[in-house]
N, C-alpha and C. Protein backbone atom coordinates (compact mmCIF):
# COMPACT_ATOMS: atom_id res chain seq x y z
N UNK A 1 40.51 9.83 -8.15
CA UNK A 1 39.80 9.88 -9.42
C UNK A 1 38.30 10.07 -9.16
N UNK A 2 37.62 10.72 -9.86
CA UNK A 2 36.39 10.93 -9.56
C UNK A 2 35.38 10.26 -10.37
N UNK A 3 34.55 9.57 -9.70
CA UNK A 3 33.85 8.82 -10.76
C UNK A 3 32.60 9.08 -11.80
N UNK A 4 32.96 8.86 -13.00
CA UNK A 4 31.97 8.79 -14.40
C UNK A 4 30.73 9.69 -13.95
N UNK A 5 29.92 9.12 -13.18
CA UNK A 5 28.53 9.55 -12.86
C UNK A 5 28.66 10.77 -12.24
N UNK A 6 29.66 11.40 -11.58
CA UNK A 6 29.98 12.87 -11.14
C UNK A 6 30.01 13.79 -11.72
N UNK A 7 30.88 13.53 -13.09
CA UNK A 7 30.59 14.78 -14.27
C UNK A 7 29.25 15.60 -14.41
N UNK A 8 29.73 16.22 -14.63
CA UNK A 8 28.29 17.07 -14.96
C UNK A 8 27.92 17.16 -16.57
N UNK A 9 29.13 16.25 -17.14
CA UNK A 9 28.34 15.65 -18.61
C UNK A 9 28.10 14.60 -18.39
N UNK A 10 28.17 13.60 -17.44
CA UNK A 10 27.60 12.61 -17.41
C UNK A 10 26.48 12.11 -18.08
N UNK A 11 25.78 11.09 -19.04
CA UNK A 11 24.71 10.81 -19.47
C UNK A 11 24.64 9.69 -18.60
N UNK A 12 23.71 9.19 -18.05
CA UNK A 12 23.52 7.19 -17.55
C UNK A 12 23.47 6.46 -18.59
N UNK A 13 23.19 5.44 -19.06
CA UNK A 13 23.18 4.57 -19.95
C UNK A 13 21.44 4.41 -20.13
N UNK A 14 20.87 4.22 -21.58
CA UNK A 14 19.76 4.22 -21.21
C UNK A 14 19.02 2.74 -20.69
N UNK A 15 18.13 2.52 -19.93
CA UNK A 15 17.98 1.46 -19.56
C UNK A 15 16.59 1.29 -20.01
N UNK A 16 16.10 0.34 -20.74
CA UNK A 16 14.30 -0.47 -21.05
C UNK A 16 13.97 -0.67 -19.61
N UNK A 17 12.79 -0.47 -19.16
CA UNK A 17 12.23 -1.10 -18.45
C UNK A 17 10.87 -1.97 -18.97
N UNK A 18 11.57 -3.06 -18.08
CA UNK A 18 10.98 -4.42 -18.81
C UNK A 18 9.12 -4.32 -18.70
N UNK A 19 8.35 -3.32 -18.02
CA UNK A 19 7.63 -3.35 -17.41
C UNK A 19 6.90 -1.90 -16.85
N UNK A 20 6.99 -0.77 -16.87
CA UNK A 20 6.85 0.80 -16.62
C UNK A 20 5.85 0.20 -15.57
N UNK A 21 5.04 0.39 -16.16
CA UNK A 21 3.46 0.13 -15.45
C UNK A 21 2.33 -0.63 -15.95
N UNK A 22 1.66 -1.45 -14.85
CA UNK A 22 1.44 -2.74 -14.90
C UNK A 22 -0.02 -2.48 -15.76
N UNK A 23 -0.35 -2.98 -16.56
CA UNK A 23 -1.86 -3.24 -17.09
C UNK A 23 -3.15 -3.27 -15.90
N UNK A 24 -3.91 -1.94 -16.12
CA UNK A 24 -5.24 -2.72 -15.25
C UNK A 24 -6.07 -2.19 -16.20
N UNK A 25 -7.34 -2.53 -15.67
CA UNK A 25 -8.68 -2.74 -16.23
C UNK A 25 -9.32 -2.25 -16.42
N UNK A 26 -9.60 -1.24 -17.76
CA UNK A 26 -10.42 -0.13 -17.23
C UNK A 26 -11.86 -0.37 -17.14
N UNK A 27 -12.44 -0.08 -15.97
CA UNK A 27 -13.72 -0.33 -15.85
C UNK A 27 -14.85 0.05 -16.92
N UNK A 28 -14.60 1.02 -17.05
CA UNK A 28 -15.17 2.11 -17.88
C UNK A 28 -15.59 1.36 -18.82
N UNK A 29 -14.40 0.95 -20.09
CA UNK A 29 -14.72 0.36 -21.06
C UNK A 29 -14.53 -0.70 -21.15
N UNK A 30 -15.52 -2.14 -21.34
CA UNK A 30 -15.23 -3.36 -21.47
C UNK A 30 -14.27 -3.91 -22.58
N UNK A 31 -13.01 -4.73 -21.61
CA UNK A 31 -12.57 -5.08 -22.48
C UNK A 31 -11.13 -4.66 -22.97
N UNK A 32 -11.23 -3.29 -22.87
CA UNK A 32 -10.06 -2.54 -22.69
C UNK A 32 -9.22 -2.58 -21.08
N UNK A 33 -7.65 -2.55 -21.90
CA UNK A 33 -6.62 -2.38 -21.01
C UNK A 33 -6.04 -1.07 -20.85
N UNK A 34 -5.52 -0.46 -20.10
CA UNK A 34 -4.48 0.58 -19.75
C UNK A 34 -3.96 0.79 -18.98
N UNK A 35 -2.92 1.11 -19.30
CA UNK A 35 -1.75 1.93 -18.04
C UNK A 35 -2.61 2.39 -16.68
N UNK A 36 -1.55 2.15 -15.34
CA UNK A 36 -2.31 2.79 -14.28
C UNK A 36 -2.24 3.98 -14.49
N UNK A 37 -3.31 4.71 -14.10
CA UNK A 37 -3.60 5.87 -13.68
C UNK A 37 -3.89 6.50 -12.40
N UNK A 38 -3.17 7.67 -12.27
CA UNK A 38 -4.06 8.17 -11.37
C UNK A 38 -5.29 9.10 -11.48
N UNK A 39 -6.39 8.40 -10.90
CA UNK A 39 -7.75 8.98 -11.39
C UNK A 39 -8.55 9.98 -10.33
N UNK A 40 -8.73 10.64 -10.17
CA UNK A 40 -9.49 11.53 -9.10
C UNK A 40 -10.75 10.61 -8.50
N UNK A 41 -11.23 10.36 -7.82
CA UNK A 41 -12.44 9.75 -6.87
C UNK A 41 -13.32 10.56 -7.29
N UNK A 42 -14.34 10.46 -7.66
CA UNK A 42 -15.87 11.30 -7.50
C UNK A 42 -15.75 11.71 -5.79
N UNK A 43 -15.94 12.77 -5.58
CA UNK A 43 -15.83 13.25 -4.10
C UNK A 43 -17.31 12.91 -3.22
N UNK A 44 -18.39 12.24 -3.78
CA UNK A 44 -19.33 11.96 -4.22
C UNK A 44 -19.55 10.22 -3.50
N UNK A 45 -18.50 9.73 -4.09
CA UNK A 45 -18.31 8.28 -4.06
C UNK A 45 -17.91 8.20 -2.69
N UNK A 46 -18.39 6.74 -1.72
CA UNK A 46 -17.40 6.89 -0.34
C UNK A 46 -16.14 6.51 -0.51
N UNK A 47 -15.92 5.96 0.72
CA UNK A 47 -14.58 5.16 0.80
C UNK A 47 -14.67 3.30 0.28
N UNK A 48 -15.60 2.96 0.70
CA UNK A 48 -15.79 1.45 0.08
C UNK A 48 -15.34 1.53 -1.35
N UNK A 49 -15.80 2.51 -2.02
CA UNK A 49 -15.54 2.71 -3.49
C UNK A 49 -14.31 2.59 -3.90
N UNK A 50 -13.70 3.84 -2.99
CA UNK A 50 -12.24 4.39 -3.42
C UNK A 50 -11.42 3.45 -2.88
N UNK A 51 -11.57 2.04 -1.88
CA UNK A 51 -10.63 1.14 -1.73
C UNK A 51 -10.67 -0.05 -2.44
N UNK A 52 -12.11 0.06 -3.10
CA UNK A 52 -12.43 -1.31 -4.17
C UNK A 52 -11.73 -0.94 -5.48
N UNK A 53 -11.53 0.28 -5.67
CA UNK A 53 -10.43 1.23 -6.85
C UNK A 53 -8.96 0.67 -6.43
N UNK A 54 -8.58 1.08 -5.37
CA UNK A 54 -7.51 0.96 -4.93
C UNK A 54 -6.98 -0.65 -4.72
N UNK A 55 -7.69 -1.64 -4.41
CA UNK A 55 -7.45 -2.86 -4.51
C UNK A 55 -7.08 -3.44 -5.99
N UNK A 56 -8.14 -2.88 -6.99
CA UNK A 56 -7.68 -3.62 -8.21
C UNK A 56 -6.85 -2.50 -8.64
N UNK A 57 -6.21 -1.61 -8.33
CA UNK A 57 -5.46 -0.77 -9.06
C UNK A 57 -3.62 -1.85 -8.39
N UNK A 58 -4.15 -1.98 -7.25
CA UNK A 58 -2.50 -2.48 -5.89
C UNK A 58 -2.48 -4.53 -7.16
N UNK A 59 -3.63 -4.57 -7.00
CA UNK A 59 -3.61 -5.81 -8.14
C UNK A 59 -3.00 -5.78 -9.01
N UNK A 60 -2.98 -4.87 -9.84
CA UNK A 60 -2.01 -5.02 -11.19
C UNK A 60 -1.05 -4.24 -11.09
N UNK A 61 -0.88 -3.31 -9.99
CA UNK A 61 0.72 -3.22 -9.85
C UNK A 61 1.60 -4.98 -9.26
N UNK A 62 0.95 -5.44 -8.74
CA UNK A 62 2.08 -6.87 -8.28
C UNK A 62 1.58 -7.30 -9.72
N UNK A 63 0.72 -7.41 -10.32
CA UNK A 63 0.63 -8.87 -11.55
C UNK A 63 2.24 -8.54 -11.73
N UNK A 64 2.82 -10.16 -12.00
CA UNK A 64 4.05 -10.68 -12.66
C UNK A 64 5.17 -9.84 -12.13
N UNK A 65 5.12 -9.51 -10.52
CA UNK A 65 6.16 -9.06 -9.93
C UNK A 65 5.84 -9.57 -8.36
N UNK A 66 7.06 -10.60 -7.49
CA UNK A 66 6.72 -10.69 -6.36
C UNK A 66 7.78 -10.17 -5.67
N UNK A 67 8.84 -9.75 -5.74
CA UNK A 67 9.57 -8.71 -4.99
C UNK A 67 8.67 -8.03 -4.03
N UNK A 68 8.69 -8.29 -2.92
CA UNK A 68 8.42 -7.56 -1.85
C UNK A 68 9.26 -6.09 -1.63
N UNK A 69 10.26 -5.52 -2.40
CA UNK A 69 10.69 -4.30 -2.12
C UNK A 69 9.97 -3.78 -2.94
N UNK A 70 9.84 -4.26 -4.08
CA UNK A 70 9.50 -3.13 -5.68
C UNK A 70 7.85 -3.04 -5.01
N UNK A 71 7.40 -3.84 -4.73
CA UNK A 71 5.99 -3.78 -4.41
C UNK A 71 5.12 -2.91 -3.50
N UNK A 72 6.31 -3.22 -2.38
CA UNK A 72 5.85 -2.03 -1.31
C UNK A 72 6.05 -0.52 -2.03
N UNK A 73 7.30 -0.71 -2.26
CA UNK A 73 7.55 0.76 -3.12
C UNK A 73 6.21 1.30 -3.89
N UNK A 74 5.89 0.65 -4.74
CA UNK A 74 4.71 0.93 -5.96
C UNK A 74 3.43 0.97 -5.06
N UNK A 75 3.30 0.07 -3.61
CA UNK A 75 2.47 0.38 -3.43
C UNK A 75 2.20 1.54 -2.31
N UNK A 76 2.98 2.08 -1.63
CA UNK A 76 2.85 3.59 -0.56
C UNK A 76 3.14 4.54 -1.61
N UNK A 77 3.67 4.30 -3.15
CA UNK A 77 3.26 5.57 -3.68
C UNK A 77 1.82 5.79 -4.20
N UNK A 78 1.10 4.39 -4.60
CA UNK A 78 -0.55 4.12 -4.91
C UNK A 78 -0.90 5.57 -3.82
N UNK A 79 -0.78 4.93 -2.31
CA UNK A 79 -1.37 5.08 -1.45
C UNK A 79 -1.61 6.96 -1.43
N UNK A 80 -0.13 7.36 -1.33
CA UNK A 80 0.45 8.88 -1.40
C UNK A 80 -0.38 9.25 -2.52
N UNK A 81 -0.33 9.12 -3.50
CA UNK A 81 -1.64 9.45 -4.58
C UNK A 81 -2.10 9.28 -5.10
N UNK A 82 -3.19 8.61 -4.02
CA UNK A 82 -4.85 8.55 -4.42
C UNK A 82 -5.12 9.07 -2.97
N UNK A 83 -4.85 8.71 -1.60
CA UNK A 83 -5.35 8.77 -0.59
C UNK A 83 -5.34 10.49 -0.46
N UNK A 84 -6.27 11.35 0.25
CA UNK A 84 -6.26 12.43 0.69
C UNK A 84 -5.57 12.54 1.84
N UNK A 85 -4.84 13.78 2.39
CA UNK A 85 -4.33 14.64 3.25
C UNK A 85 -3.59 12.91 3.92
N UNK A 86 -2.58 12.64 3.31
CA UNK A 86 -1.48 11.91 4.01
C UNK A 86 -0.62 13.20 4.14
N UNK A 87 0.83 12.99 4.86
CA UNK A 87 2.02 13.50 4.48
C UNK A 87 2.71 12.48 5.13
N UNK A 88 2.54 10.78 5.10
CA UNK A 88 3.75 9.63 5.06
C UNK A 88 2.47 8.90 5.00
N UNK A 89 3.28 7.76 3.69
CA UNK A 89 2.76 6.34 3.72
C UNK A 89 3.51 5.51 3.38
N UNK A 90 4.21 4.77 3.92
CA UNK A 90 4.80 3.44 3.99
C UNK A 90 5.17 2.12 4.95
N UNK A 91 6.37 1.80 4.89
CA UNK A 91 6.36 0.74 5.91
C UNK A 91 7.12 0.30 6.76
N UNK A 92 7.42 -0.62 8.04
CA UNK A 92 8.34 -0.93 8.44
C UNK A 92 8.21 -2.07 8.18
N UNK A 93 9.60 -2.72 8.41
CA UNK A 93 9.50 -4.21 8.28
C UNK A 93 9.93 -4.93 9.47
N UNK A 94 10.04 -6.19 9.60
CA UNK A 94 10.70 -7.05 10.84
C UNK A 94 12.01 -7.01 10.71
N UNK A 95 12.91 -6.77 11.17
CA UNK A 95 14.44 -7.16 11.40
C UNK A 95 14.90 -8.51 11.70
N UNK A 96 15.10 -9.29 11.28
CA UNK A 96 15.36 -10.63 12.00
C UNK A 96 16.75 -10.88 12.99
N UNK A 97 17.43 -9.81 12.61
CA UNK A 97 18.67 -9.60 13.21
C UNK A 97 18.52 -8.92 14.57
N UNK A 98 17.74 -7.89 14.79
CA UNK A 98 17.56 -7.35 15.47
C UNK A 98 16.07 -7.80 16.98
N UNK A 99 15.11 -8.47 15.56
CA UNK A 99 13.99 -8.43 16.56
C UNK A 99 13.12 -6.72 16.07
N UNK A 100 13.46 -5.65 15.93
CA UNK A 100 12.72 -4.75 15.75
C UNK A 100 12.17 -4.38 14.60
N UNK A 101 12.00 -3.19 14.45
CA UNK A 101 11.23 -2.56 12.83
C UNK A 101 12.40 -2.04 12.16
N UNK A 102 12.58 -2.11 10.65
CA UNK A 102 13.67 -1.17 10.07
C UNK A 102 12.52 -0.21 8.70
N UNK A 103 12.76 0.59 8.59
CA UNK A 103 11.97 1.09 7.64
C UNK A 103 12.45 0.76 6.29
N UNK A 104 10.64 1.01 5.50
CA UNK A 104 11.04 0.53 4.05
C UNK A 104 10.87 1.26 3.22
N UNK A 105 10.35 0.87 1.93
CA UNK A 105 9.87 2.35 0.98
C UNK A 105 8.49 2.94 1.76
N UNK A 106 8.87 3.89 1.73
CA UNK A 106 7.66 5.41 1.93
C UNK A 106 7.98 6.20 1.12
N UNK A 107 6.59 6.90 1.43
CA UNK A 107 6.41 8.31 0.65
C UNK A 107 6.89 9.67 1.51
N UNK A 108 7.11 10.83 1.78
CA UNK A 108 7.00 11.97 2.27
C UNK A 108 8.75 11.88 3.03
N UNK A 109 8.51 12.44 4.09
CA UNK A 109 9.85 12.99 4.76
C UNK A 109 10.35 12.36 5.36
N UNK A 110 11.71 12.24 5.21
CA UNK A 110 12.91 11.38 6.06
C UNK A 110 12.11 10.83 7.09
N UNK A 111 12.37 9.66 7.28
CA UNK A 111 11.42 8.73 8.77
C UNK A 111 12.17 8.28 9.57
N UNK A 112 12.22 7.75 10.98
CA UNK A 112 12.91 7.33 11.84
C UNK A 112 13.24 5.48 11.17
N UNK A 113 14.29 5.22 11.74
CA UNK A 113 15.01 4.31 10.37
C UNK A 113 14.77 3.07 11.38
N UNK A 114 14.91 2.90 13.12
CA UNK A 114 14.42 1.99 13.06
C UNK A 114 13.46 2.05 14.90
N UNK A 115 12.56 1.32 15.10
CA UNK A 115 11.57 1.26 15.90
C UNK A 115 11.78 -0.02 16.68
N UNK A 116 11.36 -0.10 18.04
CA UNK A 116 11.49 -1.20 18.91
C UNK A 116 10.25 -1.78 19.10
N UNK A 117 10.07 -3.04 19.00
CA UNK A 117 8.51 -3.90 19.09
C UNK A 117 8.07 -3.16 20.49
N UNK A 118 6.45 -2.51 20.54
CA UNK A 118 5.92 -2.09 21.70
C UNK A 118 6.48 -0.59 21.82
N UNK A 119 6.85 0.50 21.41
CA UNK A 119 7.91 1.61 21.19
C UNK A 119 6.29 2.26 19.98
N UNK A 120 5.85 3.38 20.09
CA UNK A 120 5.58 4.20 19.32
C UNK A 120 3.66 2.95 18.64
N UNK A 121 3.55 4.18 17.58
CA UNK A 121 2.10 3.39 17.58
C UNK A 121 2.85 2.39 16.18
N UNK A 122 3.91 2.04 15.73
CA UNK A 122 3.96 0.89 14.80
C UNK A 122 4.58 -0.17 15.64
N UNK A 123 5.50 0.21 16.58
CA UNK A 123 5.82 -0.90 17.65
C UNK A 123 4.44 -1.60 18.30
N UNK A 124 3.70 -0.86 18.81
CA UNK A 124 2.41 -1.45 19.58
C UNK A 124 1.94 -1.99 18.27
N UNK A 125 1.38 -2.06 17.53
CA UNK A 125 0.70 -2.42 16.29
C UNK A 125 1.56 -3.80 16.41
N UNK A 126 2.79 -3.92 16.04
CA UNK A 126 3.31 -5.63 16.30
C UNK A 126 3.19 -6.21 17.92
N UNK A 127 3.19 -5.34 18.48
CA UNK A 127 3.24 -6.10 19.99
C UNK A 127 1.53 -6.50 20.49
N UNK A 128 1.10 -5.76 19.87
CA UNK A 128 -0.91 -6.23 20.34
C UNK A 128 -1.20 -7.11 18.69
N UNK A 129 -0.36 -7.05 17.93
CA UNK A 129 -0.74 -7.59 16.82
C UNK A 129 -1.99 -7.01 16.36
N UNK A 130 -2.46 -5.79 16.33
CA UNK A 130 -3.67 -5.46 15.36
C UNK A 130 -3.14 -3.81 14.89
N UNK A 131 -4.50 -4.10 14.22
CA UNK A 131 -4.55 -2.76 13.69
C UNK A 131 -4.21 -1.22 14.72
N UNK A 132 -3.56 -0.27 14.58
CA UNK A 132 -3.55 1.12 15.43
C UNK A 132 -4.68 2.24 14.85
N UNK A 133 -5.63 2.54 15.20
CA UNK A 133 -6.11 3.28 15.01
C UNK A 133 -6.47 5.26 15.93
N UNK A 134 -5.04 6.27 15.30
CA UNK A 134 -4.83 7.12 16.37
C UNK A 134 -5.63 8.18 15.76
N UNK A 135 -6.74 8.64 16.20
CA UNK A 135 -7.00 10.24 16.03
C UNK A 135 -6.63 11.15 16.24
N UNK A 136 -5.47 10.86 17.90
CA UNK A 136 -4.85 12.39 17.47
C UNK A 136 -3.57 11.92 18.37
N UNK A 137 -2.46 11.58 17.36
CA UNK A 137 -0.75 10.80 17.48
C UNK A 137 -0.72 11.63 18.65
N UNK A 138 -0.96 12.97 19.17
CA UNK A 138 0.01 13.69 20.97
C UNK A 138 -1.10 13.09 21.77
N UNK A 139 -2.05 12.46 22.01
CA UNK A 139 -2.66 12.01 22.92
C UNK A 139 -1.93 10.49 23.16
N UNK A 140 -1.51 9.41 22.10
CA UNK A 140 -0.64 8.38 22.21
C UNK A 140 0.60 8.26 22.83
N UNK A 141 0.68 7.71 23.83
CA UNK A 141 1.07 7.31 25.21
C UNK A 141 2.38 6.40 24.38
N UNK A 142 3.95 7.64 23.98
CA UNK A 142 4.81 7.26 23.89
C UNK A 142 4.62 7.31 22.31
N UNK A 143 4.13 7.78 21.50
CA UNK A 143 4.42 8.43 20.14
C UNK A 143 5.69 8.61 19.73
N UNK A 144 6.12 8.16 18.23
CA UNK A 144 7.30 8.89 18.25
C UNK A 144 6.74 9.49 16.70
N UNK A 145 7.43 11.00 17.01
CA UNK A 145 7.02 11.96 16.03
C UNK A 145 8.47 11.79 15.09
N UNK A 146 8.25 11.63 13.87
CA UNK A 146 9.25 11.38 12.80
C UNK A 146 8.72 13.20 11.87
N UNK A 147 7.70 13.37 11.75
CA UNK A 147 7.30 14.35 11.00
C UNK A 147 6.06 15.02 12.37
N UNK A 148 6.60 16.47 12.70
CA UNK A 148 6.16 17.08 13.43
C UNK A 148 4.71 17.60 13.29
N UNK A 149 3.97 17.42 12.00
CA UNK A 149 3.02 17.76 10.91
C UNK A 149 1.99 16.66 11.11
N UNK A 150 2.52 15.93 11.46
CA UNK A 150 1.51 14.21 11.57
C UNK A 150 0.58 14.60 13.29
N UNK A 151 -0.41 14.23 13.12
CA UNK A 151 -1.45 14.74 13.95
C UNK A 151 -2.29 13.36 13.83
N UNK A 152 -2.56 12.50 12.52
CA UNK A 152 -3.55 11.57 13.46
C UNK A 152 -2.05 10.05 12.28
N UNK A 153 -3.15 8.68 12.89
CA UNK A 153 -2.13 7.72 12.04
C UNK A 153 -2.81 6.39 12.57
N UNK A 154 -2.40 5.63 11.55
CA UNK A 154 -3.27 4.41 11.33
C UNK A 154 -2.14 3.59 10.81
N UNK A 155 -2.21 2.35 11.57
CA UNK A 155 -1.14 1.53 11.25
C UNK A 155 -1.49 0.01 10.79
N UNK A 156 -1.23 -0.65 10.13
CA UNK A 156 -1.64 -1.93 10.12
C UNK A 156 -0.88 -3.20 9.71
N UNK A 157 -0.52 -4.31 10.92
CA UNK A 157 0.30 -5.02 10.95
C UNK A 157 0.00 -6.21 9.53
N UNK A 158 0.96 -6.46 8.72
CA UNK A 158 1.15 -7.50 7.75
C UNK A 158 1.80 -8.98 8.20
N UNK A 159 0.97 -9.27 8.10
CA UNK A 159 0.81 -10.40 8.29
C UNK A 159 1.45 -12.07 7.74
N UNK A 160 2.20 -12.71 7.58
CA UNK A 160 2.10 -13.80 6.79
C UNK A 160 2.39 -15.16 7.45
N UNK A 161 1.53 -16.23 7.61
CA UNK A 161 1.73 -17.52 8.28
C UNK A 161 1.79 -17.29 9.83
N UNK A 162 0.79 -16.58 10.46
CA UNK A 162 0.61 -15.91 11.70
C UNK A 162 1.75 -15.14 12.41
N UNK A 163 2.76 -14.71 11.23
CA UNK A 163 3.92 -14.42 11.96
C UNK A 163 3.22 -12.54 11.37
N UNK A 164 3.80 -12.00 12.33
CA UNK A 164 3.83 -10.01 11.80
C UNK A 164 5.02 -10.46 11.31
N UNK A 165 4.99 -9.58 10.00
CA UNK A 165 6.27 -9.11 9.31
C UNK A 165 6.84 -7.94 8.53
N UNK A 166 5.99 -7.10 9.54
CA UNK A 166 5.70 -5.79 9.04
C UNK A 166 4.73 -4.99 9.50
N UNK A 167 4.60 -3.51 8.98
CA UNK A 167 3.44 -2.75 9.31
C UNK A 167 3.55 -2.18 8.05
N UNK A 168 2.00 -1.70 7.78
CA UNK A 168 1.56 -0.01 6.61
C UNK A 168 1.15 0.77 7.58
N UNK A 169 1.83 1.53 7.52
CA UNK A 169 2.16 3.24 8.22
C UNK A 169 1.50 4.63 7.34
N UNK A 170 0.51 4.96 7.89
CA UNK A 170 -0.07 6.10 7.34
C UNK A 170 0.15 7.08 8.20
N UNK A 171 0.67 8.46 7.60
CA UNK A 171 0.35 9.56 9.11
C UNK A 171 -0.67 10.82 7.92
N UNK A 172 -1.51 11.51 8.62
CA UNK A 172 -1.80 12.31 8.27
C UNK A 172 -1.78 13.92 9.34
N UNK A 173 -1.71 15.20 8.62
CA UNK A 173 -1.94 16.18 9.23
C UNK A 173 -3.10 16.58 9.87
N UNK A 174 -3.89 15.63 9.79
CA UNK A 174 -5.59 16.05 10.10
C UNK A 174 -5.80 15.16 11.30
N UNK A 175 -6.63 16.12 12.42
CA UNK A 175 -6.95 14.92 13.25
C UNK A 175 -8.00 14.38 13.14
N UNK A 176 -8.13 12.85 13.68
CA UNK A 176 -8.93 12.47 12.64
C UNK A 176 -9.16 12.05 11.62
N UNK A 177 -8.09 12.05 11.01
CA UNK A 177 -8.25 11.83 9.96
C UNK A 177 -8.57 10.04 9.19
N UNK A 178 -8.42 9.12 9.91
CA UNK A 178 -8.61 7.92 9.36
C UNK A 178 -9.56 7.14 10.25
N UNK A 179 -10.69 6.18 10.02
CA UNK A 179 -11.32 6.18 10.68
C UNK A 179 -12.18 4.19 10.30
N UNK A 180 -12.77 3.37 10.84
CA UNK A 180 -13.11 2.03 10.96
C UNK A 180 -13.19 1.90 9.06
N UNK A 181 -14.27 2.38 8.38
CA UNK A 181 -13.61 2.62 6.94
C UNK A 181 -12.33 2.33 6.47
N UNK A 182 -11.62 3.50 6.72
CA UNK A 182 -10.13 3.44 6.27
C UNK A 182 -9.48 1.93 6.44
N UNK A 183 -9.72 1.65 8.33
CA UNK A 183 -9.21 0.41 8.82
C UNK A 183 -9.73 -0.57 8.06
N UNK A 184 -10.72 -0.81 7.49
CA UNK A 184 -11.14 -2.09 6.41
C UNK A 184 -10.24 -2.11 5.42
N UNK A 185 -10.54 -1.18 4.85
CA UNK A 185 -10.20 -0.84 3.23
C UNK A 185 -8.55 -1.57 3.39
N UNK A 186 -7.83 -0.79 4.28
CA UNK A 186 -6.17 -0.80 4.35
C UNK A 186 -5.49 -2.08 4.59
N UNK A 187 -6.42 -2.50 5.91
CA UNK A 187 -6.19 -4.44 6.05
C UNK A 187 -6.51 -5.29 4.69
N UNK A 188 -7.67 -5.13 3.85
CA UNK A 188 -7.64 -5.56 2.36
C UNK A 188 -6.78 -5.34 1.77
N UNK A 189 -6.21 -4.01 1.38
CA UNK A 189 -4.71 -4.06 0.63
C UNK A 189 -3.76 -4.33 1.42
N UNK A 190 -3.19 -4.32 2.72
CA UNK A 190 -2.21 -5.16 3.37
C UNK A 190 -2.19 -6.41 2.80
N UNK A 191 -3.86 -7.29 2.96
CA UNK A 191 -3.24 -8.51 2.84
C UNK A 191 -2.98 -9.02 1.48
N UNK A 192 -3.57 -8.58 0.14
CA UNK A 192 -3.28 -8.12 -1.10
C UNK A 192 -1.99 -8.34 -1.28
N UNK A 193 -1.22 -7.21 -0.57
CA UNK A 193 0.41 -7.32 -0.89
C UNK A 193 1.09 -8.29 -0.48
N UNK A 194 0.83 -8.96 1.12
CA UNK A 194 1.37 -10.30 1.77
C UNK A 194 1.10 -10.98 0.36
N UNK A 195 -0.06 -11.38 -0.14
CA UNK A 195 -0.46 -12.53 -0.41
C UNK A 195 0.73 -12.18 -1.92
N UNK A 196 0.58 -11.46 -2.46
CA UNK A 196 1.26 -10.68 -4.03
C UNK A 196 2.59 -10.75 -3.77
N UNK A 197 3.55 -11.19 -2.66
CA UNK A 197 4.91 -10.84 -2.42
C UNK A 197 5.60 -11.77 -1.58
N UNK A 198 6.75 -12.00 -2.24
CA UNK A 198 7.91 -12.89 -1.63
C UNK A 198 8.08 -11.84 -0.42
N UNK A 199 7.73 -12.34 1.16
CA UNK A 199 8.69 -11.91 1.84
C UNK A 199 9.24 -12.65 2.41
């Protein structure tokens, strides 16, 4: 028998969501609320700017949600668009079964599903416990290329109760492309989400 949802008359059922998108603040006008947006950066503005945007924007995506899946989710798509010249942003997590990384929500192309602590620049990122900062991923000593297109990448271990329990995984096509900036900005919304999320 083939099931309901196969038809090609299939309708789904419609479902409310309790919640679309979270209320933030618009600066602009005091006082007023609205839907997130995605807003273009003044090209103008630096990066301090565009991550002090990005912090209270990752803010009211968690208000009144601590799911650590839905969160990460909502937040590597923040990341995917607003951030320039990514092509992957998301995450791995800890395995407890395993000991290694299993991947979580991301943005961009099929990713390698799971990683060994010390293995690639998100393995080292839990095994030195800090931040990875790569300008150019084929010079990294044991890289693993998931997307052949990724040229530089910046990783940053999450943190909670001194334990890693995770990484944010950025790759970009540019070399170069992320740089002590970026590394601030990204550890602020890392710990944002720890702090915003049941894990």
């Amino acid at each position: 028998m083939i099931p309901k949802w196969r038809h090609a008359s299939y309708e789904p059922p419609l479902v409310e969501c309790v919640r679309p998108f979270p209320e933030v603040r618009d600066q602009s006008t005091p006082g007023k609320d609205t839907m997130y947006q995605s807003v273009a950066t003044d090209p103008a503005a630096g990066k301090a700017e565009l991550y002090g945007e990005l912090a209270s924007q990752l803010k009211g995506l968690l208000a009144g949600e601590r799911n650590a899946i839905a969160n990460a989710a909502n937040f590597s798509a923040l990341l995917f668009d607003r951030l320039p010249d990514l092509n992957w942003a998301g995450f791995y997590f800890m395995d407890r079964m395993t000991g290694g990384l299993v991947v979580g929500p991301f943005q961009g192309k099929p990713a390698c599903v799971r990683i060994a602590v010390g293995r690639g620049v998100c393995g080292t990122a839990v095994a030195e416990r800090r931040t990875m900062l790569v300008p150019d991923v084929h010079a990294f000593p044991g890289h693993i290329a998931c997307d052949a297109a990724s040229r530089a990448e910046i990783v940053v271990p999450l943190v909670q109760n001194s334990d890693v329990i995770g990484v944010l995984d950025l790759d970009s096509p540019m070399l170069g492309r992320f740089d002590r900036e970026d590394q601030t900005g990204l550890e602020r919304l890392a710990a944002i989400l720890v702090e915003g999320s049941d894990f």
